[in-house]
C-alpha atoms as a PDB file:
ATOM      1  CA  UNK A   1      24.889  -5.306-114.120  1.00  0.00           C
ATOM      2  CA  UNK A   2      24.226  -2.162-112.854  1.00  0.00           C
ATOM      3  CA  UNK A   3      21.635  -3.329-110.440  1.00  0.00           C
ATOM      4  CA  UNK A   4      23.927  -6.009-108.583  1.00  0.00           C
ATOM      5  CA  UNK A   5      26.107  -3.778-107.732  1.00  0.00           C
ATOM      6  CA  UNK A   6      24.161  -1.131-106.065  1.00  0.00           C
ATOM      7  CA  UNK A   7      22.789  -3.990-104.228  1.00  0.00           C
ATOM      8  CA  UNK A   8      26.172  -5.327-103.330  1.00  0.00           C
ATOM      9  CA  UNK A   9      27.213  -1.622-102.031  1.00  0.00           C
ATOM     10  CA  UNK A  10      23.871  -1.246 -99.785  1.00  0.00           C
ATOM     11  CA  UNK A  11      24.478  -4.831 -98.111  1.00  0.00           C
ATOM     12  CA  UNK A  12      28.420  -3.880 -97.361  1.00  0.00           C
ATOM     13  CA  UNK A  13      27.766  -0.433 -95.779  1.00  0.00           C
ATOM     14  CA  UNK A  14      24.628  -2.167 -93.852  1.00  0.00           C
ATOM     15  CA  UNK A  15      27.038  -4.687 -92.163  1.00  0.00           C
ATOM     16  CA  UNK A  16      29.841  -1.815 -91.438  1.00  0.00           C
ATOM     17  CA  UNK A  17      27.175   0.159 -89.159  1.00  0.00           C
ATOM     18  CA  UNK A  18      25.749  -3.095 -87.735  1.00  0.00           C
ATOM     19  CA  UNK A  19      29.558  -2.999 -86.186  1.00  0.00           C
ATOM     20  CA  UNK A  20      29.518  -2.063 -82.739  1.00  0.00           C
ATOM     21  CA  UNK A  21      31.274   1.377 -81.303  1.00  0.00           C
ATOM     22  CA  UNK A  22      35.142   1.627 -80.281  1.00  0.00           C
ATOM     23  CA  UNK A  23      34.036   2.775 -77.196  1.00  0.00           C
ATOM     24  CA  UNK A  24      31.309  -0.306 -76.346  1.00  0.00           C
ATOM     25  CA  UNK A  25      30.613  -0.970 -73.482  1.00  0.00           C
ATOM     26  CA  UNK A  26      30.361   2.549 -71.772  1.00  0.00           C
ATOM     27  CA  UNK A  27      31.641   2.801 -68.439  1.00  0.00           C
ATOM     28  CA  UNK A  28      27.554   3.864 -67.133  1.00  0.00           C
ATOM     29  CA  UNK A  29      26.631   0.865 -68.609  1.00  0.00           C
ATOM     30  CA  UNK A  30      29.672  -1.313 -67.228  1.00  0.00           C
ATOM     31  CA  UNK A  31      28.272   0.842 -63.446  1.00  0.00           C
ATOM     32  CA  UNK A  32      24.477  -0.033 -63.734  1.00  0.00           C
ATOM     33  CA  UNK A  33      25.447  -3.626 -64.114  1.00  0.00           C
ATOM     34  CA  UNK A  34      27.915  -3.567 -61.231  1.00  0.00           C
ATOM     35  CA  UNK A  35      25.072  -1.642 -59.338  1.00  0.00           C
ATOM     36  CA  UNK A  36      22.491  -4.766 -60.368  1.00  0.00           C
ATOM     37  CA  UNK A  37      25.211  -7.235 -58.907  1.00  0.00           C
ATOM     38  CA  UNK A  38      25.419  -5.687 -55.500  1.00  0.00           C
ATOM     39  CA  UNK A  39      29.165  -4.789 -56.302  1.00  0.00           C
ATOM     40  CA  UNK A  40      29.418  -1.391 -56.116  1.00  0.00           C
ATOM     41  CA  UNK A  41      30.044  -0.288 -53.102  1.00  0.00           C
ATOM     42  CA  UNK A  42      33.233  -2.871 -52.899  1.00  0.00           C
ATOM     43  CA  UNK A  43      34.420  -1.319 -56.410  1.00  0.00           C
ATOM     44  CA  UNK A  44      33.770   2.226 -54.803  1.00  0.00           C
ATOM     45  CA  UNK A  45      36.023   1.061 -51.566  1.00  0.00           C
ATOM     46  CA  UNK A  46      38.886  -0.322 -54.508  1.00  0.00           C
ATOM     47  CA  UNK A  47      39.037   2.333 -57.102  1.00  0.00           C
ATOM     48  CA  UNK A  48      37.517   2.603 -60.681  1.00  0.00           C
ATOM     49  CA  UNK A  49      37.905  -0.223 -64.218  1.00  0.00           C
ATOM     50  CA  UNK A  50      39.016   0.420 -67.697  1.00  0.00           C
ATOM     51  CA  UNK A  51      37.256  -1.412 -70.159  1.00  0.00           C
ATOM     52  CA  UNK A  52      38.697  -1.202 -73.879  1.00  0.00           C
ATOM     53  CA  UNK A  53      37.811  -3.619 -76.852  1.00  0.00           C
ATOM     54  CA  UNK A  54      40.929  -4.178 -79.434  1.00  0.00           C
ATOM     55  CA  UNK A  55      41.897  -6.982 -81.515  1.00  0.00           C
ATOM     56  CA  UNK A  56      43.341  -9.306 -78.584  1.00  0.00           C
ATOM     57  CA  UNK A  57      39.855  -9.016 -76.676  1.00  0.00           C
ATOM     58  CA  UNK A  58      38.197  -7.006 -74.058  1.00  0.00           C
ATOM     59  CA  UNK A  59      40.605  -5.720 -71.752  1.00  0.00           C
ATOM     60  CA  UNK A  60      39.485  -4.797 -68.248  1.00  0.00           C
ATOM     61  CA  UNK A  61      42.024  -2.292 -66.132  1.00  0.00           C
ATOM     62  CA  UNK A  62      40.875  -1.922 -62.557  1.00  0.00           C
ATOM     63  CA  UNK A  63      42.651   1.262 -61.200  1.00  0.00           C
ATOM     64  CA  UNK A  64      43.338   2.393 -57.719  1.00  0.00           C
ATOM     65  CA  UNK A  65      41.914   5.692 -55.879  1.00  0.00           C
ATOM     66  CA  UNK A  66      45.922   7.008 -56.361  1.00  0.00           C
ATOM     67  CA  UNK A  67      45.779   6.211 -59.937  1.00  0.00           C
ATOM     68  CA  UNK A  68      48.064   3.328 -60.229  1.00  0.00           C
ATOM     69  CA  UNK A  69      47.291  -0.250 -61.993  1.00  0.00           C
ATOM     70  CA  UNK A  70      46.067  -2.700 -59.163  1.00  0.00           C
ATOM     71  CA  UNK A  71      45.423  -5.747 -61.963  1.00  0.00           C
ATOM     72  CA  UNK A  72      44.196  -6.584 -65.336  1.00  0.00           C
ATOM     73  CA  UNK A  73      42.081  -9.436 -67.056  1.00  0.00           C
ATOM     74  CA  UNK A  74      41.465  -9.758 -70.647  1.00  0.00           C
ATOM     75  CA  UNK A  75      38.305 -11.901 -71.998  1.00  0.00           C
ATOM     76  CA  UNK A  76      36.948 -12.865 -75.309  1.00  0.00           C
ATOM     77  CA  UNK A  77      34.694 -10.156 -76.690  1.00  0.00           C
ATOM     78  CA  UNK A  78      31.055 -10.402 -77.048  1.00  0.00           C
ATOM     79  CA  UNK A  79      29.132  -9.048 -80.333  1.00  0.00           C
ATOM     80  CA  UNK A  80      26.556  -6.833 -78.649  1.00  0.00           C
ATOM     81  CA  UNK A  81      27.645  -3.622 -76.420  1.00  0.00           C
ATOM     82  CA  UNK A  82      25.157  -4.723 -73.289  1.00  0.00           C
ATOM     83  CA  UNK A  83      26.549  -7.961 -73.224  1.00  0.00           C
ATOM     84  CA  UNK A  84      29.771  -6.536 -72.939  1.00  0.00           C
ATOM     85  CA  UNK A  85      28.866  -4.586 -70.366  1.00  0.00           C
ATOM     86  CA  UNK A  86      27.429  -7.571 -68.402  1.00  0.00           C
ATOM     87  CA  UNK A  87      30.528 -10.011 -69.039  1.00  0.00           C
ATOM     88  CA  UNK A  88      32.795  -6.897 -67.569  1.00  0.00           C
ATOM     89  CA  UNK A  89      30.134  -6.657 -64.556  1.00  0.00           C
ATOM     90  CA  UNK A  90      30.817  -9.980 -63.662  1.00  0.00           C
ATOM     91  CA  UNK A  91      34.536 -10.807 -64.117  1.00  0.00           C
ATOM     92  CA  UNK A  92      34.652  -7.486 -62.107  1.00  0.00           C
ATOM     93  CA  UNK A  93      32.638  -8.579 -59.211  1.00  0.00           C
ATOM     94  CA  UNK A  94      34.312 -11.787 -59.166  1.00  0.00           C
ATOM     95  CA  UNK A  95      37.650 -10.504 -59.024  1.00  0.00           C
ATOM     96  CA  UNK A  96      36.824  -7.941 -56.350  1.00  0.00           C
ATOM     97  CA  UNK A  97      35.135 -11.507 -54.429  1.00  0.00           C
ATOM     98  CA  UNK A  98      39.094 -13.025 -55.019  1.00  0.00           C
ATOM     99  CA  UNK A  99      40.693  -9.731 -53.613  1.00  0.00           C
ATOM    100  CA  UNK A 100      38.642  -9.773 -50.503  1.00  0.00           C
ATOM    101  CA  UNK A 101      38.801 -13.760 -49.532  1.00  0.00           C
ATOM    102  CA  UNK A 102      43.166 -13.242 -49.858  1.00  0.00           C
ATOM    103  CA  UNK A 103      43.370  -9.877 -48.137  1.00  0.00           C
ATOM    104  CA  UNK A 104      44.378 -10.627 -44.504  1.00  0.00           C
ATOM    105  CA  UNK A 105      41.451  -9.700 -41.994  1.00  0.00           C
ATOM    106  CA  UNK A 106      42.915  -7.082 -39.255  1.00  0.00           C
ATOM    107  CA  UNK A 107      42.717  -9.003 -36.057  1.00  0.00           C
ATOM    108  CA  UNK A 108      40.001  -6.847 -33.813  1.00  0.00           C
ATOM    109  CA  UNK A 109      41.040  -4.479 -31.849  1.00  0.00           C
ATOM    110  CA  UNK A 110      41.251  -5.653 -28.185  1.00  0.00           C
ATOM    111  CA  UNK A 111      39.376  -3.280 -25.783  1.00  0.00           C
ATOM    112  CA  UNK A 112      40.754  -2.095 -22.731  1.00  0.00           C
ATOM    113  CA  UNK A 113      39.852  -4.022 -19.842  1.00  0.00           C
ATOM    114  CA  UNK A 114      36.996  -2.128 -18.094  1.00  0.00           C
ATOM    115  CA  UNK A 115      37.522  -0.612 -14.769  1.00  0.00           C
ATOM    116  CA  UNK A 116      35.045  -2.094 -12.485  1.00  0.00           C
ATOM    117  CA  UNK A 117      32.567  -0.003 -11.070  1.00  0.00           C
ATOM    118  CA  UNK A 118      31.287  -0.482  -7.359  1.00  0.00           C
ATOM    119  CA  UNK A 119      26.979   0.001  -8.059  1.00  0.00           C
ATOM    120  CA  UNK A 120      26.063   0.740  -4.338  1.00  0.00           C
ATOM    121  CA  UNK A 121      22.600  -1.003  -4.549  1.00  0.00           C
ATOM    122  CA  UNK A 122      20.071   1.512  -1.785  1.00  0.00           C
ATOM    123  CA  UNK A 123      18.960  -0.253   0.913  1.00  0.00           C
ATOM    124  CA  UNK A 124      15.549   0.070   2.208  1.00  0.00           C
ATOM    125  CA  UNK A 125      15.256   0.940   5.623  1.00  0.00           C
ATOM    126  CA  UNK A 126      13.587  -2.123   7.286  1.00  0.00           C
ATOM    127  CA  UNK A 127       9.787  -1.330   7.587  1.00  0.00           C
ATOM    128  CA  UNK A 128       8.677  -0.135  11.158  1.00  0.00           C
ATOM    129  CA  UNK A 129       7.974  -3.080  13.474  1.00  0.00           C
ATOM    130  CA  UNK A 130       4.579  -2.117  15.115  1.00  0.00           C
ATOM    131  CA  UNK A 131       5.378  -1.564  18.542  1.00  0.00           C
ATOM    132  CA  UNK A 132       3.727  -3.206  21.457  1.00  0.00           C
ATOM    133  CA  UNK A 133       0.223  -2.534  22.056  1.00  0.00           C
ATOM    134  CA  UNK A 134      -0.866  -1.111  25.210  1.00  0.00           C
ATOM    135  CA  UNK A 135      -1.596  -3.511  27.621  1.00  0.00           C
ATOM    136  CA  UNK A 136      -5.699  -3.828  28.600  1.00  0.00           C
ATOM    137  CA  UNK A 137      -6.364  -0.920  31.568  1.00  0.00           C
ATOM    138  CA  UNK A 138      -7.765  -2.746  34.383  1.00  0.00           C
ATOM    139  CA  UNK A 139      -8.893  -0.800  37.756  1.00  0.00           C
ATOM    140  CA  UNK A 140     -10.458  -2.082  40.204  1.00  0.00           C
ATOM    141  CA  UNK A 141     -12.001   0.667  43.165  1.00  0.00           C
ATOM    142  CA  UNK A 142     -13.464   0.454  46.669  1.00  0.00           C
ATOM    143  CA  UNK A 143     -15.601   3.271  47.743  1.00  0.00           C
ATOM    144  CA  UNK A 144     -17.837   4.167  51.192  1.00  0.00           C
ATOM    145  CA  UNK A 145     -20.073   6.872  51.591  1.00  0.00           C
ATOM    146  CA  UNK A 146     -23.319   8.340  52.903  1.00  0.00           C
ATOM    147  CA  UNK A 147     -26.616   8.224  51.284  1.00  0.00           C
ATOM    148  CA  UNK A 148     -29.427   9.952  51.986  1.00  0.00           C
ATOM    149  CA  UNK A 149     -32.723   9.173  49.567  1.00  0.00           C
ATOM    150  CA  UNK A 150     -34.445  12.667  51.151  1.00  0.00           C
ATOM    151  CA  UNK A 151     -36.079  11.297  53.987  1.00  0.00           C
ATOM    152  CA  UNK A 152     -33.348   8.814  55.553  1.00  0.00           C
ATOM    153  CA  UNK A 153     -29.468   8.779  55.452  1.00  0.00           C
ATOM    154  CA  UNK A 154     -27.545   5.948  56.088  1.00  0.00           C
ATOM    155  CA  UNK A 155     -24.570   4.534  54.937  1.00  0.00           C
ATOM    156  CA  UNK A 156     -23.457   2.857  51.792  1.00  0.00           C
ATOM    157  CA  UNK A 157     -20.244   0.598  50.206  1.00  0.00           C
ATOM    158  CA  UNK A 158     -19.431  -0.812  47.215  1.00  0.00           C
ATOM    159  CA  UNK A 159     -16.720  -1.638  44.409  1.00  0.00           C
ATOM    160  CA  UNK A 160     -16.507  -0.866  40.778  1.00  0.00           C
ATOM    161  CA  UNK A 161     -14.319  -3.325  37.952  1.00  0.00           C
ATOM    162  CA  UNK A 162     -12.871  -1.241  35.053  1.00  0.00           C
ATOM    163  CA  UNK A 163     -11.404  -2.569  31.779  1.00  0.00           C
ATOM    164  CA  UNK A 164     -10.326   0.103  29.966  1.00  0.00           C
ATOM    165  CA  UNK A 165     -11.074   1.154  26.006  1.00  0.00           C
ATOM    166  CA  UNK A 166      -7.624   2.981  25.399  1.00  0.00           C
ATOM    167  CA  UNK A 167      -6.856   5.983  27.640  1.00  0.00           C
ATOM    168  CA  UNK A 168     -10.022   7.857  28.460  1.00  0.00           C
ATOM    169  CA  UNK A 169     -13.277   5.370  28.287  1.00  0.00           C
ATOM    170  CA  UNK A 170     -13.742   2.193  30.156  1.00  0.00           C
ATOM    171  CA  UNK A 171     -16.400  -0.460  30.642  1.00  0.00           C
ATOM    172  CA  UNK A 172     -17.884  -0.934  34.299  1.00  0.00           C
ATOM    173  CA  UNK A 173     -19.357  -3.283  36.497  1.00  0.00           C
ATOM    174  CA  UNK A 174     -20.327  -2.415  39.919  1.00  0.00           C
ATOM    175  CA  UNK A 175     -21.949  -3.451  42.741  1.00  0.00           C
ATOM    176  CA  UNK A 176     -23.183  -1.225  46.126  1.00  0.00           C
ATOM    177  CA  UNK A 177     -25.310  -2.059  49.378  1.00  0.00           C
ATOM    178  CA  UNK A 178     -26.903   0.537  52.139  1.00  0.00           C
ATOM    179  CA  UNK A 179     -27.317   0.179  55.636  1.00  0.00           C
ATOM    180  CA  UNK A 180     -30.742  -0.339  57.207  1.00  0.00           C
ATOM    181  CA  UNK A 181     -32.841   2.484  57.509  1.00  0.00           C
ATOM    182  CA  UNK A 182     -36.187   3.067  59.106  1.00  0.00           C
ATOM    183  CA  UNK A 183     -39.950   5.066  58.660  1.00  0.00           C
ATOM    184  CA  UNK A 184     -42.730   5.198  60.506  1.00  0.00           C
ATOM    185  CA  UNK A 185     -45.801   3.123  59.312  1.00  0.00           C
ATOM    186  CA  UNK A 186     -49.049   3.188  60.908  1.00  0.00           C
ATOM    187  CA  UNK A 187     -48.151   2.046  64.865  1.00  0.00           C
ATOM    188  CA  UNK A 188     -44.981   0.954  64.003  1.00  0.00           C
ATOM    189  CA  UNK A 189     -41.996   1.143  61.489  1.00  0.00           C
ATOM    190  CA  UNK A 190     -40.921  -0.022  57.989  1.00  0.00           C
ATOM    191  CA  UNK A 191     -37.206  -0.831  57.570  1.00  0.00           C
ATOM    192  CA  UNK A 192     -35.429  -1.289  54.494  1.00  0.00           C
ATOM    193  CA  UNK A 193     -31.890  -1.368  52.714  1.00  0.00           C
ATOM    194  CA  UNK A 194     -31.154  -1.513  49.061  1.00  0.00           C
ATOM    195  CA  UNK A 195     -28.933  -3.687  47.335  1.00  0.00           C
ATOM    196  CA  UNK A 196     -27.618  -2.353  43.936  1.00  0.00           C
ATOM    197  CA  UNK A 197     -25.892  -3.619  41.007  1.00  0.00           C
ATOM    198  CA  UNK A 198     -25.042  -2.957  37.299  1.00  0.00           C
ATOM    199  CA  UNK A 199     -22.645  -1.967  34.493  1.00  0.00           C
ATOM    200  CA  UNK A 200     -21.753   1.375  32.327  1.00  0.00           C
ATOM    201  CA  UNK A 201     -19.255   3.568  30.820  1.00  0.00           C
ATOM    202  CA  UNK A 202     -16.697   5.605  32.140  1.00  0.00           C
ATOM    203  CA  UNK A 203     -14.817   8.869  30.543  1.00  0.00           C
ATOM    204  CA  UNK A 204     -11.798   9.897  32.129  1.00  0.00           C
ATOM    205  CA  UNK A 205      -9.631  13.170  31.436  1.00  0.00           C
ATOM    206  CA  UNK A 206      -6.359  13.674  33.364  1.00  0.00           C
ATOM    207  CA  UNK A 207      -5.734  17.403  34.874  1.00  0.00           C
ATOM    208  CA  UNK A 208      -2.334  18.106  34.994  1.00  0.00           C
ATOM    209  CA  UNK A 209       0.381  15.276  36.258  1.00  0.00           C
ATOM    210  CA  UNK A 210      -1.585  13.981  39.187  1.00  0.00           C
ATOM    211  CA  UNK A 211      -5.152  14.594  39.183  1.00  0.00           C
ATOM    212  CA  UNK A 212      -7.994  12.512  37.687  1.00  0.00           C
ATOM    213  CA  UNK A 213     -11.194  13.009  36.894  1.00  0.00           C
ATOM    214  CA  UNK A 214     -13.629  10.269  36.045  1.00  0.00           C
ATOM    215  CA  UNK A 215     -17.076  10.298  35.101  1.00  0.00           C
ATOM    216  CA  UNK A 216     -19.585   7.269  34.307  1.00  0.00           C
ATOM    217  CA  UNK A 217     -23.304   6.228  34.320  1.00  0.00           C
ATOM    218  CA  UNK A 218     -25.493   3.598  33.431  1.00  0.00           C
ATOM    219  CA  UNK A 219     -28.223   1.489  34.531  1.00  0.00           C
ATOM    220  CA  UNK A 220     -28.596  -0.974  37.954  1.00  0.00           C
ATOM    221  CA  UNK A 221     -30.696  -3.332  38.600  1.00  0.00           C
ATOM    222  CA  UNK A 222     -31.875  -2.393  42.874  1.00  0.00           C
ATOM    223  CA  UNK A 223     -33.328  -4.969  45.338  1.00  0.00           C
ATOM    224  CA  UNK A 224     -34.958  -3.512  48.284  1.00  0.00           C
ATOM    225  CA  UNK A 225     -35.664  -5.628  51.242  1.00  0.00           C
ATOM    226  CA  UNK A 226     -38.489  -4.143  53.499  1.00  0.00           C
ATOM    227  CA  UNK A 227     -39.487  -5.447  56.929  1.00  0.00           C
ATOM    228  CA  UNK A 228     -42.044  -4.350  59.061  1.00  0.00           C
ATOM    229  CA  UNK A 229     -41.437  -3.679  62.566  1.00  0.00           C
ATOM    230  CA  UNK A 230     -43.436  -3.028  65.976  1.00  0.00           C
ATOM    231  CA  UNK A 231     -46.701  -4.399  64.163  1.00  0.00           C
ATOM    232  CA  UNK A 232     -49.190  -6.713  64.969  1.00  0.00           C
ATOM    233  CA  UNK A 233     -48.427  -9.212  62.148  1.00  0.00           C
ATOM    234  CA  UNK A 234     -44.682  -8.658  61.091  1.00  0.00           C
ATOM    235  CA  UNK A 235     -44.568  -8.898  57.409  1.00  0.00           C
ATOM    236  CA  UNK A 236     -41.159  -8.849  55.115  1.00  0.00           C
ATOM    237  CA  UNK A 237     -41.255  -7.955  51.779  1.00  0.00           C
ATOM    238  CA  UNK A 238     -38.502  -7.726  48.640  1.00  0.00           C
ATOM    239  CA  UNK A 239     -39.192  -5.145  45.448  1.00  0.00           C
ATOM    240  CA  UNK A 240     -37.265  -5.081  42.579  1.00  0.00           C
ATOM    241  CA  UNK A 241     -36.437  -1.714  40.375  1.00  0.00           C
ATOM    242  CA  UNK A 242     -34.701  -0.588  37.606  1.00  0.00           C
ATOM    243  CA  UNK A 243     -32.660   2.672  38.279  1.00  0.00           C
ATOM    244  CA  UNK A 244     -30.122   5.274  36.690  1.00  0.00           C
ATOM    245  CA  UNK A 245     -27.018   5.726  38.319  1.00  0.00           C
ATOM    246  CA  UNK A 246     -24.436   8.714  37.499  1.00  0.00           C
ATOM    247  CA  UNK A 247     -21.777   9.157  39.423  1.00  0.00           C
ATOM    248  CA  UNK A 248     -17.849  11.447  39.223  1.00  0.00           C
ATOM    249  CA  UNK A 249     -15.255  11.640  41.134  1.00  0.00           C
ATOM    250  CA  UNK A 250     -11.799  13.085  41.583  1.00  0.00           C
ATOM    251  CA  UNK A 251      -8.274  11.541  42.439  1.00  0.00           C
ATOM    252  CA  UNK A 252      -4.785  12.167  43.298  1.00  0.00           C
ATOM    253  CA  UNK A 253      -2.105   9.517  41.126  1.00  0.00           C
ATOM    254  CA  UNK A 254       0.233   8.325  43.847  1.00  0.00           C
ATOM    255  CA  UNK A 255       1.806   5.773  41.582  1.00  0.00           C
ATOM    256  CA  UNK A 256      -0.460   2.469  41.229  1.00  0.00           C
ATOM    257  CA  UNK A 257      -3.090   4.027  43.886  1.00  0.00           C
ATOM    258  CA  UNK A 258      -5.236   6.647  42.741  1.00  0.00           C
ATOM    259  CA  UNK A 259      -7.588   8.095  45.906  1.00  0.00           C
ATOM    260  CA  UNK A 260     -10.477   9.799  45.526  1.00  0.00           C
ATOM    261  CA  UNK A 261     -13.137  11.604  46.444  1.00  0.00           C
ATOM    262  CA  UNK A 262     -17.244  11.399  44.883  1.00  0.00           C
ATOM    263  CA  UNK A 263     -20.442  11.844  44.379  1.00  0.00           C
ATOM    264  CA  UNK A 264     -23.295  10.174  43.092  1.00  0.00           C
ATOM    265  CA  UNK A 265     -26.888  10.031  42.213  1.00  0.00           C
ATOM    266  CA  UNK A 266     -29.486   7.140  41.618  1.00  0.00           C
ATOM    267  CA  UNK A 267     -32.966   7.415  40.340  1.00  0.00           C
ATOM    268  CA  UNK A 268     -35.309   4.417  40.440  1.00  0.00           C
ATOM    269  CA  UNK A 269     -38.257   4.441  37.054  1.00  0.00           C
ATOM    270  CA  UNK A 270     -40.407   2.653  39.965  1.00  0.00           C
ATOM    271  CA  UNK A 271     -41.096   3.612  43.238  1.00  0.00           C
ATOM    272  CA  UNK A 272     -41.540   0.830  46.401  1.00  0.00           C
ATOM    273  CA  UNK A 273     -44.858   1.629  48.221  1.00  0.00           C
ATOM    274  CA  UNK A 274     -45.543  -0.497  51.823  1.00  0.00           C
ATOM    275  CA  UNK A 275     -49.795  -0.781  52.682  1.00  0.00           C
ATOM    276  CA  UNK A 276     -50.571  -1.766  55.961  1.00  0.00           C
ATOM    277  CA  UNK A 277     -53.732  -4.569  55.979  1.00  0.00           C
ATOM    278  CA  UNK A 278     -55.652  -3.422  58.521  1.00  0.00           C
ATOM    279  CA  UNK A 279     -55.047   0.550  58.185  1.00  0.00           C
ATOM    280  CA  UNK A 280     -54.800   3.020  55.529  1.00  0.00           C
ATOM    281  CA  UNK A 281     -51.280   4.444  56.355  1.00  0.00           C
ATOM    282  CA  UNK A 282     -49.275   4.485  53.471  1.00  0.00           C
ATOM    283  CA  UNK A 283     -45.247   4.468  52.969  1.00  0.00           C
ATOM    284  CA  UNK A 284     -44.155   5.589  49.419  1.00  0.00           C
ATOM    285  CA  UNK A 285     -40.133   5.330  49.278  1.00  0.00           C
ATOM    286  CA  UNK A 286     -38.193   8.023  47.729  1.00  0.00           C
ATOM    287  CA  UNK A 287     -36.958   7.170  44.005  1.00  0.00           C
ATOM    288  CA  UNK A 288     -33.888   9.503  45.145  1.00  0.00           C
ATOM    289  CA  UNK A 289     -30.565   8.471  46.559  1.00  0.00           C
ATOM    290  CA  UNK A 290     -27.641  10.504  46.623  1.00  0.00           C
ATOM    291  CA  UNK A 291     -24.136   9.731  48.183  1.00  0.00           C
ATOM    292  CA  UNK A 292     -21.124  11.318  49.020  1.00  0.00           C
ATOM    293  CA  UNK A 293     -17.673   9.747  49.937  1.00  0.00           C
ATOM    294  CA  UNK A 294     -14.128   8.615  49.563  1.00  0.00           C
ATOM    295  CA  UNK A 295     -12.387   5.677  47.720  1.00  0.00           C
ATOM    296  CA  UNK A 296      -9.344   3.953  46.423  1.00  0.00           C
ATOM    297  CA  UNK A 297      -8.466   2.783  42.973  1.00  0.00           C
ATOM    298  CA  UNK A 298      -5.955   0.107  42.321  1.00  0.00           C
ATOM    299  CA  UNK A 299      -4.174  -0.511  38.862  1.00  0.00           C
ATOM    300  CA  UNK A 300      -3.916  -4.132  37.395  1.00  0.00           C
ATOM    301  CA  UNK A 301      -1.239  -5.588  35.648  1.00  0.00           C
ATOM    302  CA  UNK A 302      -3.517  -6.281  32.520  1.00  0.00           C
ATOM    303  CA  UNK A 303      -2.703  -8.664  29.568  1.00  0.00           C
ATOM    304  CA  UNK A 304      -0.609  -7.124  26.943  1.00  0.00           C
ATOM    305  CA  UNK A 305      -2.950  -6.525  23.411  1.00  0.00           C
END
């Protein structure tokens, strides 16, 4: 008798502190579940909940920042504390879903009408057209002089073609003839004239507003003619050299018309010797020629480059 009792005293105070707390479910619990559902931070924005278990059911008290009752729900009370704490959770996060869908969205705030703002885009300045090119220099001179080759003077004329390379060098072509001069040879005489022609290069420097001085050279190709004269048998005769001509010369600008004065020297890399064919006399010509004289240059209108 005695035994069933004691055992009837250890099963009774077993199910008494199976019994859950007053204070199940703890408001830390009740906030790590609302933190798991994502519905903190709109609790946090609302205010704070009451949860208290009595004999009605679980009674849930959500409380504004100032204090003051905002609404209540009461729901049938689970056996264990954590699934209280759950079941408040998520009538809690529900209702604050049913608050926000019924609270009236404020209409968004219209923004004041912006003030236009002229943007002055820059504007390039327009790339520099290149200008016109000089036009091609073309001159074209006539010049007479006297030449003298060391034994014979005579004298000379000729003309000279231009095109110029910008403003100090040109290209040349010119052309020159002598007049007849004579030697003695044997009984009688040798005559002869030279005809010259060829092409070079020209430097020019101006010297002050008006003056010009010009200097050129290059090689000629020079045809003498030979005759004999006062001989028994007349004989004629042509020879053909190669000679270096330099020349300078100095002018005055008077607008288009440039005169000038020069000088000039020619050496031939072959001298012209005349044999007589029944004597020994001899005639070697000088490989010297040197002229002095005056001329006139003339401006072209040129095309433009």
């Amino acid at each position: 008798m005695g035994g069933v009792l004691v055992h009837a005293l250890l099963v009774t105070t077993a199910v008494v502190s199976a019994a859950p707390s007053p204070t199940c479910p703890e408001r830390r619990a009740v906030e790590q579940e609302l933190d798991r559902l994502g519905a903190a931070p709109a609790l946090a924005q609302k205010g704070t909940p009451d949860v208290s278990v009595d004999d009605g059911g679980m009674r849930i008290v959500l409380r504004g920042r100032d204090g003051k009752v905002l609404g209540t729900r009461q729901v049938a009370v689970p056996e264990a504390c954590q699934e209280r704490a759950v079941v408040a959770a998520v009538v809690i996060a529900a209702w604050l879903g049913e608050w926000s869908a019924s609270e009236p969205r404020a209409a968004p705030t219209a923004l004041p009408p912006a003030t236009p703002v002229l943007v002055r885009t820059p504007v390039r300045p327009p790339a520099p057209s290149p200008g016109p090119r000089a036009p091609v220099r073309i001159e074209l001179a006539a010049f007479g002089s006297v030449v003298h080759d060391g034994d014979v003077g005579t004298w000379a004329a000729g003309g000279e073609l231009a095109f110029g390379l910008g403003d100090r060098f040109s290209v040349t072509a010119q052309g020159h003839a002598t007049g007849e001069r004579t030697q003695a040879l044997g009984p009688g005489q040798a005559a002869y004239q030279a005809l010259g022609f060829g092409a070079g290069v020209s430097w020019r420097r101006p010297l002050g507003r008006r003056l010009l001085l010009d200097a050129g050279t290059g090689p000629e190709a020079l045809r003498t003619a030979l005759r004999g004269e006062k001989l028994s048998t007349p004989r004629d005769a042509t020879a053909w050299s190669l000679a270096i001509d330099a020349r300078i010369r100095l002018g005055v600008r008077l607008g288009p018309v440039v005169p000038f004065v020069y000088g000039s020297a020619a050496y031939a890399l072959t001298a012209a010797r005349l044999t007589l064919d029944d004597r020994r006399d001899t005639l070697t010509l000088s490989r010297w020629n040197v002229a002095a004289g005056l001329g006139l240059l003339f401006s072209l209108p040129g095309p433009a480059g």
